[in-house]
Protein backbone atom coordinates (compact mmCIF):
# COMPACT_ATOMS: atom_id res chain seq x y z
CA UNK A 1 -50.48 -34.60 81.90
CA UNK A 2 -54.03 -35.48 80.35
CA UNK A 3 -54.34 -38.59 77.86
CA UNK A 4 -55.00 -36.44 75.41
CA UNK A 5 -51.45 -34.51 75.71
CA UNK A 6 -49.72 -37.64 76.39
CA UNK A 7 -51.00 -39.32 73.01
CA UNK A 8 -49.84 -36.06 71.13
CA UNK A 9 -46.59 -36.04 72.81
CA UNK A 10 -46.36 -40.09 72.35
CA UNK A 11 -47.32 -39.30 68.35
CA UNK A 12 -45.03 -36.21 67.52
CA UNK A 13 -42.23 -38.01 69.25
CA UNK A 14 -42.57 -41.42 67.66
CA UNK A 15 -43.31 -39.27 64.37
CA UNK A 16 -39.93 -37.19 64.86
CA UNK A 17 -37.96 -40.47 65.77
CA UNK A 18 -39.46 -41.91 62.11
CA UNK A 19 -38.72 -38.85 60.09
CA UNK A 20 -34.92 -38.71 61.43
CA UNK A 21 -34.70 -42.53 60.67
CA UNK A 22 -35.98 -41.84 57.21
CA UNK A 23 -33.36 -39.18 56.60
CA UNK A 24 -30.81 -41.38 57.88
CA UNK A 25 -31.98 -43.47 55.43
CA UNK A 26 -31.62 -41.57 52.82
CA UNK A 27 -28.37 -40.11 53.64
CA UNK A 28 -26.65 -43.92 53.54
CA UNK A 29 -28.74 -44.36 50.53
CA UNK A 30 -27.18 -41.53 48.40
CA UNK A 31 -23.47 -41.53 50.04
CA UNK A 32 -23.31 -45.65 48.66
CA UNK A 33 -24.50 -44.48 45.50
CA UNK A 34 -21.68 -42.09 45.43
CA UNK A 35 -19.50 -44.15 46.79
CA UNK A 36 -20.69 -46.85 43.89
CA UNK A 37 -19.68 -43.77 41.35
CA UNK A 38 -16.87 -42.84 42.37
CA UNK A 39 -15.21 -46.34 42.43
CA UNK A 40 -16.75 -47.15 39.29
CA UNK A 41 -14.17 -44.49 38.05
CA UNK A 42 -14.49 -41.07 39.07
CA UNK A 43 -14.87 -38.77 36.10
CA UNK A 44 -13.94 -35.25 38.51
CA UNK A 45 -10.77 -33.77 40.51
CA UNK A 46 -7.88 -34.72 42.22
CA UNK A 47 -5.52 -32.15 43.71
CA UNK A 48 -8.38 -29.52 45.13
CA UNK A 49 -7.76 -27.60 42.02
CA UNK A 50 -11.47 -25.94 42.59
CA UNK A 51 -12.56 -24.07 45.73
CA UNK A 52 -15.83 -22.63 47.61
CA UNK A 53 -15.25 -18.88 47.47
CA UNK A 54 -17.43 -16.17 49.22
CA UNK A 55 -17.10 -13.61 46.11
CA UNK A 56 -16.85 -15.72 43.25
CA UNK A 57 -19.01 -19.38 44.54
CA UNK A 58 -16.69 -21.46 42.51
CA UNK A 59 -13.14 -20.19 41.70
CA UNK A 60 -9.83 -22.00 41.04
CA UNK A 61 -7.48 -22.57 44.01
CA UNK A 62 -3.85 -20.52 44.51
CA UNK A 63 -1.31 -22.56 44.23
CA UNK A 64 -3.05 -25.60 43.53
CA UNK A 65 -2.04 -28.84 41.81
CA UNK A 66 -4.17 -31.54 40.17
CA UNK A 67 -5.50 -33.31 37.60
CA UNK A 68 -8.57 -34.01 36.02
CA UNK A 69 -9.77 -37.58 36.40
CA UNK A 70 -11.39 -40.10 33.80
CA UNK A 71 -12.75 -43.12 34.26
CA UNK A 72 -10.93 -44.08 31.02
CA UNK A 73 -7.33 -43.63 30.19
CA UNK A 74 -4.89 -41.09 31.88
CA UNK A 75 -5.76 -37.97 34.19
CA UNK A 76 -5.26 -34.39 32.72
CA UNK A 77 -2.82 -32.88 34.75
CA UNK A 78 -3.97 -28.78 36.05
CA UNK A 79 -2.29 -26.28 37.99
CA UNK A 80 -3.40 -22.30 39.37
CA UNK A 81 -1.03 -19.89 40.10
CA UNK A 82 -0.82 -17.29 43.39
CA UNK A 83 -3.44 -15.18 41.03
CA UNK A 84 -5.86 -17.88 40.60
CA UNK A 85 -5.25 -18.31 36.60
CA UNK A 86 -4.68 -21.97 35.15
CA UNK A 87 -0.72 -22.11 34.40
CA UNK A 88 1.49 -25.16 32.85
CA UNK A 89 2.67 -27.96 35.11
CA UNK A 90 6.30 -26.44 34.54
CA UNK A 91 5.52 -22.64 34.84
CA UNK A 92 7.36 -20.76 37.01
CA UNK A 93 4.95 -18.90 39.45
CA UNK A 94 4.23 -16.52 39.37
CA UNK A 95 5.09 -16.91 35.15
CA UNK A 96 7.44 -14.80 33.57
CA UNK A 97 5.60 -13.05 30.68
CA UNK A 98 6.70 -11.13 27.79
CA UNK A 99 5.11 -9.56 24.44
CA UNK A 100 1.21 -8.63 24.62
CA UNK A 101 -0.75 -9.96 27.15
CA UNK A 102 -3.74 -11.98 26.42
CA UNK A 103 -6.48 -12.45 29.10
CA UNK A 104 -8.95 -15.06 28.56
CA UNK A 105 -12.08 -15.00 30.77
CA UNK A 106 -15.10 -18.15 30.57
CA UNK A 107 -15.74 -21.07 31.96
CA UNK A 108 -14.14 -24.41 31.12
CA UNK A 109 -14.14 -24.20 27.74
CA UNK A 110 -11.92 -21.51 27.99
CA UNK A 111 -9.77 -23.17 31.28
CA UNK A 112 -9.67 -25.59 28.70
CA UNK A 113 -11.15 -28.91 30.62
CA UNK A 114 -9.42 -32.20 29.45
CA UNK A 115 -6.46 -30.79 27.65
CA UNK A 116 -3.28 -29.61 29.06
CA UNK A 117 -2.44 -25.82 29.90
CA UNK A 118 -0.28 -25.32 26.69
CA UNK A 119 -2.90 -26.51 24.48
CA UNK A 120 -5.67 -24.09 24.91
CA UNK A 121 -6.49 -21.45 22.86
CA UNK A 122 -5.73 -18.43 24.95
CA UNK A 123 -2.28 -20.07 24.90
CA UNK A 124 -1.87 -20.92 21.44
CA UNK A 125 -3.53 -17.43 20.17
CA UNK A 126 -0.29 -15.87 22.98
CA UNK A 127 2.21 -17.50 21.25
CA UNK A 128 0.83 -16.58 17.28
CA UNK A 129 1.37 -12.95 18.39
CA UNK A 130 4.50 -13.47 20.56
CA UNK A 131 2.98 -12.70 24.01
CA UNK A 132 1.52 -14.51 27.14
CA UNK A 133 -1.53 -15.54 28.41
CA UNK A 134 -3.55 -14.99 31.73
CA UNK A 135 -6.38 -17.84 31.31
CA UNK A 136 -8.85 -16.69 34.04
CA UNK A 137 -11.00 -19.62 32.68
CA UNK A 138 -13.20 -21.58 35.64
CA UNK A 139 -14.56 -24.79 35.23
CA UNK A 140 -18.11 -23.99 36.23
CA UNK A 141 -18.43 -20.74 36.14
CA UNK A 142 -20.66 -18.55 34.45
CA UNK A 143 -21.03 -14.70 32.78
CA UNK A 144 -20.88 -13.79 36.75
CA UNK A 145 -17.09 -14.94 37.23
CA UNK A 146 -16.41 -13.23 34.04
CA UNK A 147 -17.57 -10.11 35.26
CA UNK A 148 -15.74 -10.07 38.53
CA UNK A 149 -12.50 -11.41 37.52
CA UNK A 150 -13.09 -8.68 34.87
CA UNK A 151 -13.17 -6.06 37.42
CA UNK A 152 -10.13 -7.16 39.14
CA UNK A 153 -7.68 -8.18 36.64
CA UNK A 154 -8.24 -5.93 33.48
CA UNK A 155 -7.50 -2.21 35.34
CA UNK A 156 -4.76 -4.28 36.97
CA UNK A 157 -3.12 -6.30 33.94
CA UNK A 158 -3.89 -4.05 31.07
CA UNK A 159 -4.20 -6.64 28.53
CA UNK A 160 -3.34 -6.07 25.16
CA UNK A 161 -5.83 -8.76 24.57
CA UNK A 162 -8.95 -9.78 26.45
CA UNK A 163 -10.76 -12.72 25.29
CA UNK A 164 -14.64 -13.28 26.91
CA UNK A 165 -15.78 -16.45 26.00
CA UNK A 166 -19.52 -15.70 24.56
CA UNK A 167 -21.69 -19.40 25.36
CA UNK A 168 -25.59 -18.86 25.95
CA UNK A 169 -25.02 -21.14 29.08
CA UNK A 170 -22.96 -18.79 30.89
CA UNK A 171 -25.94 -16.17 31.53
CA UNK A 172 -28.00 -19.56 32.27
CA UNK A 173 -25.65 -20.36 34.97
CA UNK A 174 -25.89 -16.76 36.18
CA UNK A 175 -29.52 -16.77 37.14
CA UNK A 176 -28.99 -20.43 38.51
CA UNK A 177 -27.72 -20.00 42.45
CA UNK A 178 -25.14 -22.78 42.38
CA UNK A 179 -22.55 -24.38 40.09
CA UNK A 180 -23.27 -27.54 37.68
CA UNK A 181 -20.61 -29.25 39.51
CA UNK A 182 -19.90 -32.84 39.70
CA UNK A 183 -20.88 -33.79 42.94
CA UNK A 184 -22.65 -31.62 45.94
CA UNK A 185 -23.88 -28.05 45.76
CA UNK A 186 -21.89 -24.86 45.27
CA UNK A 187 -23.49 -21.50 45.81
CA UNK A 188 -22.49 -19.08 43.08
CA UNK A 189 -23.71 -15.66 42.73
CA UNK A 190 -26.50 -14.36 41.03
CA UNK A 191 -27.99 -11.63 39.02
CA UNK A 192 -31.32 -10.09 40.64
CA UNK A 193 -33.21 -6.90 40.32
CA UNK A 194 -32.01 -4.41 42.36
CA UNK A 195 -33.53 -0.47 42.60
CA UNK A 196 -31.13 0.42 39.67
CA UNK A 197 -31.02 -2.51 37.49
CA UNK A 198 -29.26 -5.72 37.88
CA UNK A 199 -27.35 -6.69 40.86
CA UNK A 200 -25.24 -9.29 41.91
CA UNK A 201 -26.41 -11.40 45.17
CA UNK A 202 -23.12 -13.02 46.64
CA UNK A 203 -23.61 -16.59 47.18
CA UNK A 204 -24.84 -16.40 51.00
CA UNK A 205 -22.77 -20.01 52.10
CA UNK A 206 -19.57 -22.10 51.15
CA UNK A 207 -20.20 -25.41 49.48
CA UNK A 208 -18.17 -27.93 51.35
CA UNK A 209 -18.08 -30.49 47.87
CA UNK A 210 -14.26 -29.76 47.28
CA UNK A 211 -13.42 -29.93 51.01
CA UNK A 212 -14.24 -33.49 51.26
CA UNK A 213 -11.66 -35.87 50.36
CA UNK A 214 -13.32 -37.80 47.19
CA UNK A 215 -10.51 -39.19 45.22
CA UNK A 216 -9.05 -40.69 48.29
CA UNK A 217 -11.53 -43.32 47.83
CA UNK A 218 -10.97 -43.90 43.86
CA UNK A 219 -9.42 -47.11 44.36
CA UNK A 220 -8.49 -49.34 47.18
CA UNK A 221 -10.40 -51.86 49.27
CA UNK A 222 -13.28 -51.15 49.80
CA UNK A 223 -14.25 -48.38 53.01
CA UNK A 224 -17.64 -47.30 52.54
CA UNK A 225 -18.09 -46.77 56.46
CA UNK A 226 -14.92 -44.17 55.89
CA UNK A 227 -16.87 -42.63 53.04
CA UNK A 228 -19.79 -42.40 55.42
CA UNK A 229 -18.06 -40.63 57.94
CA UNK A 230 -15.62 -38.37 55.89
CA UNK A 231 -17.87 -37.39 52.72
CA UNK A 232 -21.12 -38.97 52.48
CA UNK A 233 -22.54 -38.05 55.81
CA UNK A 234 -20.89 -34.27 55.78
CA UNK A 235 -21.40 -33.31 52.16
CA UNK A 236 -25.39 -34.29 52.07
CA UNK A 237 -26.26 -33.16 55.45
CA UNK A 238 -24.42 -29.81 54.12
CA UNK A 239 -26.18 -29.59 51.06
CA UNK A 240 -29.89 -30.32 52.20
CA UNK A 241 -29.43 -27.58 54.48
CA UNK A 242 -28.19 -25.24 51.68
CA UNK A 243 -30.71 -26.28 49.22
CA UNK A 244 -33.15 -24.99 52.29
CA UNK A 245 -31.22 -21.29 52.69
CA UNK A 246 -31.43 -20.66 49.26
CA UNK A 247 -34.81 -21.92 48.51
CA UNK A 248 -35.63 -19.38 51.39
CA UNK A 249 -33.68 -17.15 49.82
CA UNK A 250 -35.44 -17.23 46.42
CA UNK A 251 -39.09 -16.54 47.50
CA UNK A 252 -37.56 -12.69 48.04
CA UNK A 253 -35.69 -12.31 44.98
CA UNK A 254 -38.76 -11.56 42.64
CA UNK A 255 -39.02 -12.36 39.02
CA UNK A 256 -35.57 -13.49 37.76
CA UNK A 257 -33.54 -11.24 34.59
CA UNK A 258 -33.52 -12.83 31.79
CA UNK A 259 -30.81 -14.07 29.90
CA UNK A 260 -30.71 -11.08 27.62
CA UNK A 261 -30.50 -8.80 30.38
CA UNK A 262 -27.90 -10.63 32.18
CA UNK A 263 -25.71 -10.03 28.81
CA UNK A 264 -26.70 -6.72 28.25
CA UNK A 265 -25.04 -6.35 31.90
CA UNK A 266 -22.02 -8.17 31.70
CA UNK A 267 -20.53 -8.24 28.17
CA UNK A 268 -20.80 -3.97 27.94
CA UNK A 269 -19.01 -3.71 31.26
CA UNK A 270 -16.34 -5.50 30.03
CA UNK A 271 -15.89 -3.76 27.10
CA UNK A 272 -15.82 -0.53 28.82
CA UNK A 273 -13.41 -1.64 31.22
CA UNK A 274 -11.44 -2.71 28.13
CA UNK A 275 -11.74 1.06 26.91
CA UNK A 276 -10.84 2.30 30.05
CA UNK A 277 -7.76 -0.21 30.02
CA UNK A 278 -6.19 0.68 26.27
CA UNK A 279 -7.29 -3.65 26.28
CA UNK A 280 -8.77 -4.90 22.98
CA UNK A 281 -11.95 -7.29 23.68
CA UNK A 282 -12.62 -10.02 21.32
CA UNK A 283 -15.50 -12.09 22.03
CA UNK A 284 -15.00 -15.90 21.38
CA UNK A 285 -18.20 -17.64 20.07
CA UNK A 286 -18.15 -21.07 21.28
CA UNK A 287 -21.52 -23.06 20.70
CA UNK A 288 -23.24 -26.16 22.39
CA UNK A 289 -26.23 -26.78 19.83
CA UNK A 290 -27.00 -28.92 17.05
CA UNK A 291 -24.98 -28.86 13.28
CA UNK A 292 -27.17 -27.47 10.63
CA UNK A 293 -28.90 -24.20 13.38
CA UNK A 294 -28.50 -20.81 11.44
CA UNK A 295 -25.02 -18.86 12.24
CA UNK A 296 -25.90 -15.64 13.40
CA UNK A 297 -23.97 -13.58 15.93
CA UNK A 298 -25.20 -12.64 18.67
CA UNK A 299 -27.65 -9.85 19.06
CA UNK A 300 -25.19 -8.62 21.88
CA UNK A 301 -21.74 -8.34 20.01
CA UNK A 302 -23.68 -5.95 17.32
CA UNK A 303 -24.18 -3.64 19.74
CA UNK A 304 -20.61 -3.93 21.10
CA UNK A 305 -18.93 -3.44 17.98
CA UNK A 306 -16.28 -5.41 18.91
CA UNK A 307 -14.60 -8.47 16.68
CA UNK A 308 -16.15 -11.87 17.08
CA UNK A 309 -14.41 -15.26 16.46
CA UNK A 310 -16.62 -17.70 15.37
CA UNK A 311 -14.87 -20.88 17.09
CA UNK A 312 -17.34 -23.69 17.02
CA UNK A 313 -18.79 -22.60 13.35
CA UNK A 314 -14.82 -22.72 12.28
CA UNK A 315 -15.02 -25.74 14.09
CA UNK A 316 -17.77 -26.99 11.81
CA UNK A 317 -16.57 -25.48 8.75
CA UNK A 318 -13.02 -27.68 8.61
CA UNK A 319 -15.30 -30.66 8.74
CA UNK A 320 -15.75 -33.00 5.54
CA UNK A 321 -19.13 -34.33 6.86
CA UNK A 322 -21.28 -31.86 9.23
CA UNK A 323 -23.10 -34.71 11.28
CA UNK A 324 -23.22 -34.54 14.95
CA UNK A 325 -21.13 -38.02 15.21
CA UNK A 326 -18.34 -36.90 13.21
CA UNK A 327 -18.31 -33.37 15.52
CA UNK A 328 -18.06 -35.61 18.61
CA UNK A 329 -15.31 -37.92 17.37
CA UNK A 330 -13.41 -35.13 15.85
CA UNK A 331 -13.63 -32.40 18.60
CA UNK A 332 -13.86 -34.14 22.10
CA UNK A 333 -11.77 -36.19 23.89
CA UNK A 334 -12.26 -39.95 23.03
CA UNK A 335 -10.74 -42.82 24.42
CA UNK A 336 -11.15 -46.64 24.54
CA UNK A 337 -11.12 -49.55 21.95
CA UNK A 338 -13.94 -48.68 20.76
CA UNK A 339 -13.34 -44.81 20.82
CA UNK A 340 -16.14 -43.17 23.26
CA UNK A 341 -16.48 -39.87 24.03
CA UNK A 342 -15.43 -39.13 28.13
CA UNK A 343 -15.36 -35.57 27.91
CA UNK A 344 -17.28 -33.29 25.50
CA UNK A 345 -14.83 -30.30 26.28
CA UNK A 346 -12.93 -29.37 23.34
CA UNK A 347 -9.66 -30.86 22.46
CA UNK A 348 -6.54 -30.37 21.44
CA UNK A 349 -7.67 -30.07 17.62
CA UNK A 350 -10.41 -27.98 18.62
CA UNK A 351 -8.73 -25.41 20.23
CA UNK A 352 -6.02 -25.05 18.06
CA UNK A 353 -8.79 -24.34 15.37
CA UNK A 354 -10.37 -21.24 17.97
CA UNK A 355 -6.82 -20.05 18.79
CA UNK A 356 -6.39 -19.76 14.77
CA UNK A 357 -9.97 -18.11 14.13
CA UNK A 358 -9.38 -15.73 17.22
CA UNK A 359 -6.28 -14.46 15.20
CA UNK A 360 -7.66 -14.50 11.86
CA UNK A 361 -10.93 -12.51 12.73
CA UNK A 362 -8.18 -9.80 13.73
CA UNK A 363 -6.43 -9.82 11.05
């Protein structure tokens, strides 16, 4: 070997050695930050409620049983029946229903995050009309989990009832490749366009975030070498590989939809499959934006012709004064002495409110 070659092969080995070193680095760095989180008090999941799926990217687990977690106050107990649909704690499974059936498809505003099973408004809205509810809700999820657990469980079910939850994040999370979840990186599906219009791209790879065993290490002495080993380590070697696949993945996909063509896809599917099913589709309005914004439905549900139940504008209605504060303290989940807001879900109050706006835009 020349000097020449033995100085490269002496620099690209030393240079190799360095870079793994640094990545090491990096890898303790972020696992004891997460460790630092979640013993701080884990705002997330016990009880693998949530799952990697190779259809859906995120999707609730059969049979699961857990709880939401707060760093403040007590955890929120969940649990998913053999169909994948949020059920109460005491529910047989799978649940004896009677009277109309009410579907309920969105993310976790309709799973209802941070209140209990029997307080959300596809439940509530079931009982005002004497029937029972299939809350196909998933924390997560966007207008892409609505449209496929559309296509399976409306020709199936039948619905009397089928309630989409209408948010403008849910198309945002559609043209996103992977979940807004806690902690670590979940592929989802996407919306890209195809020959004949819009197509869902399946997410490619399983996130491994709801594998590792997180709330083990909640409380306890401390065992951040465990944490290492069993979730640190795994879950960001894991996820800087995926972030590379579907970075790869994205220089092919071309100029994304927009959000308005992501609707214009999902929401009149849905209603046809409602047509198709004898099902009748309400579309439940629930907002994330600032008091005082101009009320106007969405551009979509015109050209549906289909009722619309203006939740978070009832929501803002029933209040005395229409400041952002008074919105917070009145319609999330606050706890502590003082009060602070730990989850900016809906409530209890809240969704009693949609569940009564849901019925009175059909009567």
């Amino acid at each position: 070997m020349t000097p020449r070659r033995r100085k490269i092969l002496v620099f690209t080995t030393t240079l190799g050695i360095a870079l793994l070193v640094a990545y090491a680095g990096s890898v303790v760095t972020r696992s004891r930050d997460l460790y630092g989180l979640v013993q701080s008090g884990w705002r997330g999941w016990s009880g693998r409620i949530l799952r990697s799926d190779p259809v859906l990217g995120i999707a609730n687990t059969p049979g699961a049983v857990g709880a939401e977690t707060y760093p403040i106050g007590p955890d929120v107990p969940s649990r998913i029946d053999r169909e994948g649909l949020r059920i109460a704690m005491d529910s047989a499974d799978p649940p004896g229903r009677t009277g109309p059936l009410v579907l309920a498809l969105g993310c976790s505003f309709t799973y209802g995050s941070s209140v209990l099973s029997e307080e959300t408004f596809s439940h509530l809205f079931a009982r005002e009309i004497g029937g029972s509810e299939m809350n196909a809700g998933i924390c997560g999820g966007g207008a892409a989990q609505m449209l496929i657990r559309a296509r399976e469980l409306i020709p199936r079910h039948r619905p009397a009832y089928v309630l989409a939850q209408y948010s403008p994040w849910l198309a945002e999370r559609s043209q996103q490749d992977h979940a807004p979840t806690y902690v670590g990186l979940v592929p989802t599906p996407r919306f890209v366009r195809g020959a004949e219009g819009l197509e869902l791209r399946p997410p490619g790879l399983l996130g491994i975030a709801f594998d590792v065993p997180l709330s083990e290490y909640r409380s306890g002495e401390p065992r951040f070498l465990g944490f290492l080993r069993q979730v640190g380590a795994p879950l960001f070697l894991h996820d800087d590989y995926a972030q590379l696949v579907l970075a790869v993945r994205r220089i092919g996909d071309g100029e994304e939809p927009t959000l308005a063509e992501i609707e214009a896809h999902v929401y009149p599917e849905i209603a046809r499959l409602c047509r198709e099913s004898g099902s009748q589709l309400v579309l439940v309005w629930l907002e994330g934006r600032p008091l005082g914004d101009a009320w106007e439905v969405p551009s979509i549900a015109a050209g549906l012709g289909v009722p619309v139940a203006a939740g978070t504008k009832r929501m803002v209605d029933e209040l005395e004064t229409k400041t952002r504060e008074v919105f917070v303290a009145t319609y999330t989940l606050m706890r502590g002495d003082p009060p602070q807001c730990v989850d900016a879900h809906p409530n209890a109050r809240a969704h009693a409110l949609i569940a009564d706006e849901i019925a009175r835009t059909l009567r």
